[in-house]
PDB file of N, CA and C in Angstrom:
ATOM      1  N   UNK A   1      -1.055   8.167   0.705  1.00  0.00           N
ATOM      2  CA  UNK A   1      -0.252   8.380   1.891  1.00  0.00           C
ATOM      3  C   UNK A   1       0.851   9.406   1.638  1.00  0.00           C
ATOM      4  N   UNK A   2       1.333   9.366   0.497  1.00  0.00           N
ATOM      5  CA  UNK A   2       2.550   9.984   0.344  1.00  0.00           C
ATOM      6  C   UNK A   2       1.669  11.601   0.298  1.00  0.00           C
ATOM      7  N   UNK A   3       0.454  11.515  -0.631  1.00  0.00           N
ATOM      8  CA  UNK A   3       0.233  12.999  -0.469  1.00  0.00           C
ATOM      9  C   UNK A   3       0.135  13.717   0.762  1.00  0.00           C
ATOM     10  N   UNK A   4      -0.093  13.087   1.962  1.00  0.00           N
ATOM     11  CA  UNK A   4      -0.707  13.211   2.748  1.00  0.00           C
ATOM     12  C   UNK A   4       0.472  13.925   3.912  1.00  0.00           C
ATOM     13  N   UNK A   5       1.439  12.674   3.331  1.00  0.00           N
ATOM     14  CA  UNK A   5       3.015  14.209   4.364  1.00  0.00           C
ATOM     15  C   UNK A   5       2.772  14.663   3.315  1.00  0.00           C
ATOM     16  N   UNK A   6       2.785  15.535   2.539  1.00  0.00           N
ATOM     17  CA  UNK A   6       3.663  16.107   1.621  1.00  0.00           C
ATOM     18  C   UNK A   6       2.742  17.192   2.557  1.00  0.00           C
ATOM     19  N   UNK A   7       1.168  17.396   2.471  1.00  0.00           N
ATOM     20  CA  UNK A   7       0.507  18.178   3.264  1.00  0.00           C
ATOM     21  C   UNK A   7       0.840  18.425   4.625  1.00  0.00           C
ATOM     22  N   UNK A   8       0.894  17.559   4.928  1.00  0.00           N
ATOM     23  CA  UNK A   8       1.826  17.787   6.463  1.00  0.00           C
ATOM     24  C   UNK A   8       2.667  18.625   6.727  1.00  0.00           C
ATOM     25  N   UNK A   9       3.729  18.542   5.863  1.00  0.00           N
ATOM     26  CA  UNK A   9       5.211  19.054   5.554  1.00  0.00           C
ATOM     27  C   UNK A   9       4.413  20.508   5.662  1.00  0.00           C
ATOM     28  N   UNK A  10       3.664  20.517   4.833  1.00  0.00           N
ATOM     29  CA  UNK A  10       3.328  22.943   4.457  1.00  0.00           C
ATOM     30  C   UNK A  10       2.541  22.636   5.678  1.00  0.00           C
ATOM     31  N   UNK A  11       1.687  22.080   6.220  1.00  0.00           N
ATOM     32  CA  UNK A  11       1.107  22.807   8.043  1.00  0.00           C
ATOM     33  C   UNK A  11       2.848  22.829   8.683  1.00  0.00           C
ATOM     34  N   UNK A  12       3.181  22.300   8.904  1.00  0.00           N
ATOM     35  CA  UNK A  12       4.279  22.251   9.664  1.00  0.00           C
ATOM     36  C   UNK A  12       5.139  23.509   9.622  1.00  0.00           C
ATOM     37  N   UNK A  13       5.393  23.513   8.252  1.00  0.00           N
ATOM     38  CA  UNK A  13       6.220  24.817   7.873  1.00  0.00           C
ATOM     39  C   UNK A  13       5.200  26.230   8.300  1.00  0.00           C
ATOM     40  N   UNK A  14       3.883  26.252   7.510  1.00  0.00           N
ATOM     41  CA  UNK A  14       2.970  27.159   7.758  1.00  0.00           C
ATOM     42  C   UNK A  14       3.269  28.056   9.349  1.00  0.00           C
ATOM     43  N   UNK A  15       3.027  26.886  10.167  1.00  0.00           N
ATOM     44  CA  UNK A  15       3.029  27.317  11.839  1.00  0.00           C
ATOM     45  C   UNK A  15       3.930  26.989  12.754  1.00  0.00           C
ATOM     46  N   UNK A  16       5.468  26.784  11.737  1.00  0.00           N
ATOM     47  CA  UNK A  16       6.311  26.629  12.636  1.00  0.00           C
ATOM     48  C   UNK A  16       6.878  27.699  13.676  1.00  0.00           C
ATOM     49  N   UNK A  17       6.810  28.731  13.484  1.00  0.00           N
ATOM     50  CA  UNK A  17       7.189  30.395  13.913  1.00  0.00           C
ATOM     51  C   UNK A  17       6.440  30.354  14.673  1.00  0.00           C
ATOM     52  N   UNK A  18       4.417  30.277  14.622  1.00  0.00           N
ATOM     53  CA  UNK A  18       3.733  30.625  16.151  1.00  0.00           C
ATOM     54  C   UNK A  18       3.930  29.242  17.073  1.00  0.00           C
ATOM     55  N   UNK A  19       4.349  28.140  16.752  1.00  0.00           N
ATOM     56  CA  UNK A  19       4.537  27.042  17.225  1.00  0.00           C
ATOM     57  C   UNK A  19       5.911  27.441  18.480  1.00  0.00           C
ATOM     58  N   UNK A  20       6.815  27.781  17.815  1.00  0.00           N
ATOM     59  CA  UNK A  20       8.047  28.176  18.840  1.00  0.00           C
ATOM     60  C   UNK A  20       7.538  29.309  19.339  1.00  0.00           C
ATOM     61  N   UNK A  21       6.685  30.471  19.475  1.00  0.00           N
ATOM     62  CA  UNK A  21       6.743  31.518  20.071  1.00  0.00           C
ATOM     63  C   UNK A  21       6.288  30.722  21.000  1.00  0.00           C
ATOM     64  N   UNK A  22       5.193  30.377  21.035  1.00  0.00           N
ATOM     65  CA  UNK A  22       4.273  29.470  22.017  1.00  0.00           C
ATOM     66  C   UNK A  22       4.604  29.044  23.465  1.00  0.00           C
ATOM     67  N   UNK A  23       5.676  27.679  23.020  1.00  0.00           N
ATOM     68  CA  UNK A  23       6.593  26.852  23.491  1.00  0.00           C
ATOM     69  C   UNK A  23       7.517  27.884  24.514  1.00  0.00           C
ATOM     70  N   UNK A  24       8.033  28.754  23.558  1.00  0.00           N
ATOM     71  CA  UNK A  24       8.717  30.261  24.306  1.00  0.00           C
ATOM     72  C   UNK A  24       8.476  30.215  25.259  1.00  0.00           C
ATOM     73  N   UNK A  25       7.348  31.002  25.129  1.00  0.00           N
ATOM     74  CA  UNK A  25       6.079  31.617  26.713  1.00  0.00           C
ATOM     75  C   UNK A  25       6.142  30.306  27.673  1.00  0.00           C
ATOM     76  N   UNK A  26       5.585  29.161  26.819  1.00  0.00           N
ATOM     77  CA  UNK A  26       5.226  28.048  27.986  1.00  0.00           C
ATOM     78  C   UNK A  26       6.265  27.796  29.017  1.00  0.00           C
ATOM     79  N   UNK A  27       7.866  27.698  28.095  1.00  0.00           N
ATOM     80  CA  UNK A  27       9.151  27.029  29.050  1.00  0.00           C
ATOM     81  C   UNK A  27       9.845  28.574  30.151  1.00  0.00           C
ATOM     82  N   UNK A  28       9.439  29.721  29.582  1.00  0.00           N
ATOM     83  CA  UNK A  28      10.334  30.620  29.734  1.00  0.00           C
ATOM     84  C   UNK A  28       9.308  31.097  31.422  1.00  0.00           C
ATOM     85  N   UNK A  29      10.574  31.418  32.141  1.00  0.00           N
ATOM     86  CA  UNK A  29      10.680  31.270  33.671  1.00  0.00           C
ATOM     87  C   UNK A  29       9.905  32.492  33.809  1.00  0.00           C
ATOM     88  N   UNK A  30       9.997  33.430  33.040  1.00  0.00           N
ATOM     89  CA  UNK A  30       9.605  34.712  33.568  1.00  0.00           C
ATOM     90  C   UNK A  30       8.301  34.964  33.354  1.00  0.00           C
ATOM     91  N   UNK A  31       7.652  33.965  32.656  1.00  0.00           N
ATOM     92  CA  UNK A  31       6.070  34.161  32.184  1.00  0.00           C
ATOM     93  C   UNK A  31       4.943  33.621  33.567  1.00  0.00           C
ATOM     94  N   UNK A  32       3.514  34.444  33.274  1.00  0.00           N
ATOM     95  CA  UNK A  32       3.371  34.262  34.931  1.00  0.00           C
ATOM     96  C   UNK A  32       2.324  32.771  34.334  1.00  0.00           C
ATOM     97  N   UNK A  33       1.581  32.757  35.309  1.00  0.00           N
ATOM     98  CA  UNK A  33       0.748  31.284  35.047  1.00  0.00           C
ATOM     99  C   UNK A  33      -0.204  31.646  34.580  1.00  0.00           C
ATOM    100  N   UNK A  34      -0.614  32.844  34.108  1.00  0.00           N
ATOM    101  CA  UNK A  34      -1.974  33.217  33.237  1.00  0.00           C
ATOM    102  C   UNK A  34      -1.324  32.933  31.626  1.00  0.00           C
ATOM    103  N   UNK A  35      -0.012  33.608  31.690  1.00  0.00           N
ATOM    104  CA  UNK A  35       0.423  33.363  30.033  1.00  0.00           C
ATOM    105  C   UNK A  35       0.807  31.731  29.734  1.00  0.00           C
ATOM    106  N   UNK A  36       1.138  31.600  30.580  1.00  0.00           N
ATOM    107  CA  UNK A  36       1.522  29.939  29.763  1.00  0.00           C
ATOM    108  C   UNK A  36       0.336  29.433  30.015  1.00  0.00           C
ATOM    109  N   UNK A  37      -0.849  29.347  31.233  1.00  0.00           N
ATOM    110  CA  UNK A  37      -2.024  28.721  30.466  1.00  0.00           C
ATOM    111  C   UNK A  37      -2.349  29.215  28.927  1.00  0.00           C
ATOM    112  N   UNK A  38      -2.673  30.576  28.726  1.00  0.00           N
ATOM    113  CA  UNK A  38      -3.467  31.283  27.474  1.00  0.00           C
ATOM    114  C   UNK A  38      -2.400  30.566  26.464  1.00  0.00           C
ATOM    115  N   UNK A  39      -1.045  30.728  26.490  1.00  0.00           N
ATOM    116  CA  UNK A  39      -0.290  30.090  25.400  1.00  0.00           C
ATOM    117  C   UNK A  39      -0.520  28.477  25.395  1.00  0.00           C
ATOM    118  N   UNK A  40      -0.154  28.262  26.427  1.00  0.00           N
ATOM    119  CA  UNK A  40      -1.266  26.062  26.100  1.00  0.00           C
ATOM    120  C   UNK A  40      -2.330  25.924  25.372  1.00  0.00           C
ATOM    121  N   UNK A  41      -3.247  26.663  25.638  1.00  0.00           N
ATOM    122  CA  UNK A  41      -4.580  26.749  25.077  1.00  0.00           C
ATOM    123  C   UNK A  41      -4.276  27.293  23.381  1.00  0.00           C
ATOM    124  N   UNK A  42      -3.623  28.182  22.958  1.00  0.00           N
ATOM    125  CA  UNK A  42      -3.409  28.605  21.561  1.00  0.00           C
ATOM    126  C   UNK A  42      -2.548  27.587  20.950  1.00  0.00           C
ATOM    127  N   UNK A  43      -1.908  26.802  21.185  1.00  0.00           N
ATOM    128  CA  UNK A  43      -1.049  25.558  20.982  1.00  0.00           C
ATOM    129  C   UNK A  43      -1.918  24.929  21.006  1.00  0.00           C
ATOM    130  N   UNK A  44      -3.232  24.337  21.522  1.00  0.00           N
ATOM    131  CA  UNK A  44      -3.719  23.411  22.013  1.00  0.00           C
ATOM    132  C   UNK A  44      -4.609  23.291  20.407  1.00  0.00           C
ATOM    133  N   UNK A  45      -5.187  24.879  20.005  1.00  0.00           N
ATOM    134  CA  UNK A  45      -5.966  25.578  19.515  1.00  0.00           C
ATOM    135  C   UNK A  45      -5.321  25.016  17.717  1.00  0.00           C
ATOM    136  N   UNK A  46      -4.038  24.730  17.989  1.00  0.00           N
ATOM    137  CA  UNK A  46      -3.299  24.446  16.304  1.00  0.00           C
ATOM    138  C   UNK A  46      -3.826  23.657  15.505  1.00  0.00           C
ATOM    139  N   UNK A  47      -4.005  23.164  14.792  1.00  0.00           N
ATOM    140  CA  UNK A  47      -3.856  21.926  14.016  1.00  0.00           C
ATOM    141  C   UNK A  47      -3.471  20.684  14.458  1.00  0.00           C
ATOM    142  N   UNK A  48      -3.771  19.612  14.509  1.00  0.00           N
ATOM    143  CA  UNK A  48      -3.014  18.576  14.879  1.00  0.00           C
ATOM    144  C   UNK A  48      -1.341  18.325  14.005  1.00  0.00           C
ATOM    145  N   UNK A  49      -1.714  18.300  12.408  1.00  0.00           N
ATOM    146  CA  UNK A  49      -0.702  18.133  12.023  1.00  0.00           C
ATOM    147  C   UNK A  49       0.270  19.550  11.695  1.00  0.00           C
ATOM    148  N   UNK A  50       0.257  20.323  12.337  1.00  0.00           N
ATOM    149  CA  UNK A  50       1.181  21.546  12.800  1.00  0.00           C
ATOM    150  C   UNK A  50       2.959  21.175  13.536  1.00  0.00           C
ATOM    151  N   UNK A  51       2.446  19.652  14.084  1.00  0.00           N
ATOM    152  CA  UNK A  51       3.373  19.020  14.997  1.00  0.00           C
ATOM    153  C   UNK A  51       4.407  18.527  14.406  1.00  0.00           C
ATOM    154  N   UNK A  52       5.715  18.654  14.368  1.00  0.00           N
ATOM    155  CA  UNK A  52       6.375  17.800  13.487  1.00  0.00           C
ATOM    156  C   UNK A  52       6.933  16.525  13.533  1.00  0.00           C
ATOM    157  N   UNK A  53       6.254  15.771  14.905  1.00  0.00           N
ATOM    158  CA  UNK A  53       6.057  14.865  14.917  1.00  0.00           C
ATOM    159  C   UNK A  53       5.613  14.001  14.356  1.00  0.00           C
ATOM    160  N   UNK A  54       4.457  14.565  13.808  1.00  0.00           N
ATOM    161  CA  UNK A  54       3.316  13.856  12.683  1.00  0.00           C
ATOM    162  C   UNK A  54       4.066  13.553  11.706  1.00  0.00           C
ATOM    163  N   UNK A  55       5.039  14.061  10.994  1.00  0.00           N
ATOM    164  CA  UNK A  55       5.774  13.594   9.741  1.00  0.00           C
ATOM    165  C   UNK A  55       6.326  12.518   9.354  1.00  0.00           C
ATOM    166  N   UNK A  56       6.426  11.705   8.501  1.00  0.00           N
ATOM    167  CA  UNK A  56       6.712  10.773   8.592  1.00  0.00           C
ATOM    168  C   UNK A  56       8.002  10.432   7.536  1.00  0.00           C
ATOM    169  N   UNK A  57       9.011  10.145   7.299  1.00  0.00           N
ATOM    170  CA  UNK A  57      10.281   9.896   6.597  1.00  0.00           C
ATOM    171  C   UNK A  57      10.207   8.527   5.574  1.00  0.00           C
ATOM    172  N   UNK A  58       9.895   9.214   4.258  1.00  0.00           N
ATOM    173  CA  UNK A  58       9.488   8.330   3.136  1.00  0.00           C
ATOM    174  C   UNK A  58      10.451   8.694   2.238  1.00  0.00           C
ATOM    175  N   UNK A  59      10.617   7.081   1.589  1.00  0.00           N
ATOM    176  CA  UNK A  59      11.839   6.963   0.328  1.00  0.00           C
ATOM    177  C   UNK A  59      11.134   7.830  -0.987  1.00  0.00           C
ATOM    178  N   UNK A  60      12.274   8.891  -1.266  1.00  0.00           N
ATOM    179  CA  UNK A  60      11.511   9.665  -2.402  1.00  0.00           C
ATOM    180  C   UNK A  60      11.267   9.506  -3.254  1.00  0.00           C
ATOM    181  N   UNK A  61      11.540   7.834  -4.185  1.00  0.00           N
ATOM    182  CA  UNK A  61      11.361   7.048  -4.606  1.00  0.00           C
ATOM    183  C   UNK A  61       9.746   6.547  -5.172  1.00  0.00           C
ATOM    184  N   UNK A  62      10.043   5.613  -4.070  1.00  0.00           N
ATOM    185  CA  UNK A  62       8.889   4.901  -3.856  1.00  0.00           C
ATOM    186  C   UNK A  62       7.332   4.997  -2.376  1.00  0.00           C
ATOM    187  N   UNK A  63       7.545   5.901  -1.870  1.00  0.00           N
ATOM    188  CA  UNK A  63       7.284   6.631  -1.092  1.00  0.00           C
ATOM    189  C   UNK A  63       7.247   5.400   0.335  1.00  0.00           C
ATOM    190  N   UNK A  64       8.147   4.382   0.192  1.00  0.00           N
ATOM    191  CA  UNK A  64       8.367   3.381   1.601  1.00  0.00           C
ATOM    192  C   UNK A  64       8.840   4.062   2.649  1.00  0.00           C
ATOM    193  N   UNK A  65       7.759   3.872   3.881  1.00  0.00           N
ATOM    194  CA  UNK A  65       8.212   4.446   4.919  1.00  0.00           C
ATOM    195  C   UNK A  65       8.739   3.721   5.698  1.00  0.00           C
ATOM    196  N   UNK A  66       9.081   2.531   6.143  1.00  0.00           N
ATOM    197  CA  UNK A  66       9.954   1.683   6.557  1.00  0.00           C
ATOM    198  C   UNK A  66      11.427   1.518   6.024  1.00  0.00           C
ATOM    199  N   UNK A  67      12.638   1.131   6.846  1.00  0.00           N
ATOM    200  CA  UNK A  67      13.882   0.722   5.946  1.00  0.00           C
ATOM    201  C   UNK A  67      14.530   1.846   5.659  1.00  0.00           C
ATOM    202  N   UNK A  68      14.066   3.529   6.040  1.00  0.00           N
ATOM    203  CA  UNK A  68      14.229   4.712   5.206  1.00  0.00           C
ATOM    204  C   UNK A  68      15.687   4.681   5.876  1.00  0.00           C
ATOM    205  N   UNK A  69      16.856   5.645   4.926  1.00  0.00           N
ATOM    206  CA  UNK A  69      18.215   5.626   4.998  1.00  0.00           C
ATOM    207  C   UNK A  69      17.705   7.607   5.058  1.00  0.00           C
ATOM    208  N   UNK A  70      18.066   7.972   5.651  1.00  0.00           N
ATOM    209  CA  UNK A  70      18.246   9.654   5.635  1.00  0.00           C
ATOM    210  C   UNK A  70      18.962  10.204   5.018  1.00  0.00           C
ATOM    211  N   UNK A  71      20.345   9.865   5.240  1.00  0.00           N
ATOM    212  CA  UNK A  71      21.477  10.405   4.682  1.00  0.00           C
ATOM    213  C   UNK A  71      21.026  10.716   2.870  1.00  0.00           C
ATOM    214  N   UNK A  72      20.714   9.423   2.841  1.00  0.00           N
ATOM    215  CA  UNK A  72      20.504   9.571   0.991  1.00  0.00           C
ATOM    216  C   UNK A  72      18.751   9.389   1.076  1.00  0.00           C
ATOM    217  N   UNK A  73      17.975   9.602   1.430  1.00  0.00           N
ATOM    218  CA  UNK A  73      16.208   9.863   1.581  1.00  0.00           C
ATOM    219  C   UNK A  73      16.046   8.564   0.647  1.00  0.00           C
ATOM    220  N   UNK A  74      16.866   7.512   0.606  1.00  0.00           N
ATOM    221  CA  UNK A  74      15.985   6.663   0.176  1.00  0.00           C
ATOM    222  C   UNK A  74      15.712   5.330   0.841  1.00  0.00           C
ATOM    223  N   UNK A  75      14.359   4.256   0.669  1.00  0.00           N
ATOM    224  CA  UNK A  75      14.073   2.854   1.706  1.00  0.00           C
ATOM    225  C   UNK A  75      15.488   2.039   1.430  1.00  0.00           C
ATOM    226  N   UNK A  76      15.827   1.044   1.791  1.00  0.00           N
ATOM    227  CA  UNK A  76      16.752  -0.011   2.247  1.00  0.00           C
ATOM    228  C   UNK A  76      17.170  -0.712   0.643  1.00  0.00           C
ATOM    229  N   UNK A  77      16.082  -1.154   0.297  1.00  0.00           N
ATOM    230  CA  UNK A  77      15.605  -1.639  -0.989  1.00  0.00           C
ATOM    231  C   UNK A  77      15.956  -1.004  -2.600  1.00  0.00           C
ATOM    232  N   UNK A  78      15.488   0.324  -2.812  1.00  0.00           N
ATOM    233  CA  UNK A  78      16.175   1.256  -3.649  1.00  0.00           C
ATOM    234  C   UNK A  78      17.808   1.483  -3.367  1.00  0.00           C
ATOM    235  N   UNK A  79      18.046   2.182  -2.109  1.00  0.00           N
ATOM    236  CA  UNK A  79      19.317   2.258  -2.007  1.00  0.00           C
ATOM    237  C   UNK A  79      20.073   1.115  -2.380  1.00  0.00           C
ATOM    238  N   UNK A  80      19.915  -0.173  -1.707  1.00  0.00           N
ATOM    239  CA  UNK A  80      20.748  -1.255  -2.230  1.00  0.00           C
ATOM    240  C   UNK A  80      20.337  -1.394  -4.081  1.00  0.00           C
ATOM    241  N   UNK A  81      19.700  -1.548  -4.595  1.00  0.00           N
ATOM    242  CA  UNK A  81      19.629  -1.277  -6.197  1.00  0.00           C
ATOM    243  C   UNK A  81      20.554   0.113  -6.908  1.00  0.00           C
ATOM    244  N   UNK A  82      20.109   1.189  -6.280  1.00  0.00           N
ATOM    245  CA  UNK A  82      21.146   1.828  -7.034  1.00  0.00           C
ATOM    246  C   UNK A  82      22.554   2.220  -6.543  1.00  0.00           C
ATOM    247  N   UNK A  83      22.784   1.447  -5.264  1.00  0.00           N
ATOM    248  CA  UNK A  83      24.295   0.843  -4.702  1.00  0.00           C
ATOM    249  C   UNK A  83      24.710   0.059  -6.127  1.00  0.00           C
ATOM    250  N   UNK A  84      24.167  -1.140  -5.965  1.00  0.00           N
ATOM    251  CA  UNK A  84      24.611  -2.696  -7.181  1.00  0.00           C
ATOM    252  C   UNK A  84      24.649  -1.746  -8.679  1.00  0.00           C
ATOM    253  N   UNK A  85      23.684  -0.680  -9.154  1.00  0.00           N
ATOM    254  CA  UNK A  85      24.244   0.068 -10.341  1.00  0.00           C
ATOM    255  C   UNK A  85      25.406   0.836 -10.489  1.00  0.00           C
ATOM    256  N   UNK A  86      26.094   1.207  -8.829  1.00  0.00           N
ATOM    257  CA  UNK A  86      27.059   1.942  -9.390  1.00  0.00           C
ATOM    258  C   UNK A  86      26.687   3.773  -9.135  1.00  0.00           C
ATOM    259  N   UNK A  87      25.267   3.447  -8.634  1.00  0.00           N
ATOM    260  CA  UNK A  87      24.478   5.420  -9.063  1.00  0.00           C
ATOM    261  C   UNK A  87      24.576   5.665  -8.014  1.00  0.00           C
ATOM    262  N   UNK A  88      25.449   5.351  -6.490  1.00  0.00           N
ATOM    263  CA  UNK A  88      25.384   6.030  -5.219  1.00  0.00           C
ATOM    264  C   UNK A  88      26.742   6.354  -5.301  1.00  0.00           C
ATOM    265  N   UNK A  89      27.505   7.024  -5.171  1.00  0.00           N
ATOM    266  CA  UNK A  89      29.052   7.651  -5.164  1.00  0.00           C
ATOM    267  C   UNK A  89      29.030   7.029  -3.444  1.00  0.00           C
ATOM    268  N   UNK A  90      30.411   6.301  -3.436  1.00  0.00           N
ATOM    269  CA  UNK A  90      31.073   6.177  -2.346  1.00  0.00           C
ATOM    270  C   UNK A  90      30.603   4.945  -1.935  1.00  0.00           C
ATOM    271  N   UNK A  91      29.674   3.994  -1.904  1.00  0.00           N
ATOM    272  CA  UNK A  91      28.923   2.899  -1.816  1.00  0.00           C
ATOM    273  C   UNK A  91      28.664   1.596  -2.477  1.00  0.00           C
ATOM    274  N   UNK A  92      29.702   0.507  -1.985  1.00  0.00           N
ATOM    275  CA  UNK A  92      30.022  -0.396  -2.951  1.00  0.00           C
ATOM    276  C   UNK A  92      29.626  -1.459  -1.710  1.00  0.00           C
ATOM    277  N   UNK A  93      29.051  -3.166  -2.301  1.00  0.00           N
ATOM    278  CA  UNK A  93      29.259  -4.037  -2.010  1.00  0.00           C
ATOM    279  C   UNK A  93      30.285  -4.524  -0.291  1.00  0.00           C
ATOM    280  N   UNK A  94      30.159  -4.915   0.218  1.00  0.00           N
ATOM    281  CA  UNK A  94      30.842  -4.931   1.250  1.00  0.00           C
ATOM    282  C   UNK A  94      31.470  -6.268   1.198  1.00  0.00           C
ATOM    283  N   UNK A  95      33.190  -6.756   0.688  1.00  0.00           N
ATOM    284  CA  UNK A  95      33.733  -7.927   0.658  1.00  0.00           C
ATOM    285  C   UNK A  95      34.859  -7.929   1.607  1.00  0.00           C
ATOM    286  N   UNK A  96      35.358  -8.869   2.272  1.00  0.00           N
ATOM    287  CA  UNK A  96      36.330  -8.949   2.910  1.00  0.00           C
ATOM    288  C   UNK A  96      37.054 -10.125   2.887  1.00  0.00           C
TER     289      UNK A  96
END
């Protein structure tokens, strides 16, 4: 699984540039209805995983895709472990 974004990640990057020209044409007011069909159809024409939707946000860790924390890319689980070591700067125990 994990290889599997990682592949994702380079389509994504690969066709991110004709992906926005695309989109361009489709939203932009001045294009007539022949170009934003032909541009739907070349979008249509991509890859599935071109989308960056498809991606999915895994602990870099352990590659858990649930629980994921962004800020620090890691699941719920790791982060709280290397919180309790001391190895996250700024992130301690919560007592009151």
């Amino acid at each position: 699984m994990i290889n599997r974004d990682i592949k994702r990640t380079k389509v994504v990057e690969k066709y991110r540039t004709k992906r926005l020209e695309l989109k361009k044409i489709i939203k932009s007011v001045n294009s007539s209805d022949e170009e934003r069909f032909q541009a739907t159809i070349k979008l249509q024409a991509l890859p599935r995983d071109a989308s960056p939707t498809r991606q999915r946000s895994r602990c870099g860790l352990t590659g858990r895709p649930h629980g994921f924390y962004r800020k620090f890319g890691l699941a719920r689980i790791k982060l709280r472990e290397r919180t309790m070591n001391g190895e996250v700067p700024g992130l301690s125990k919560a007592s009151w």
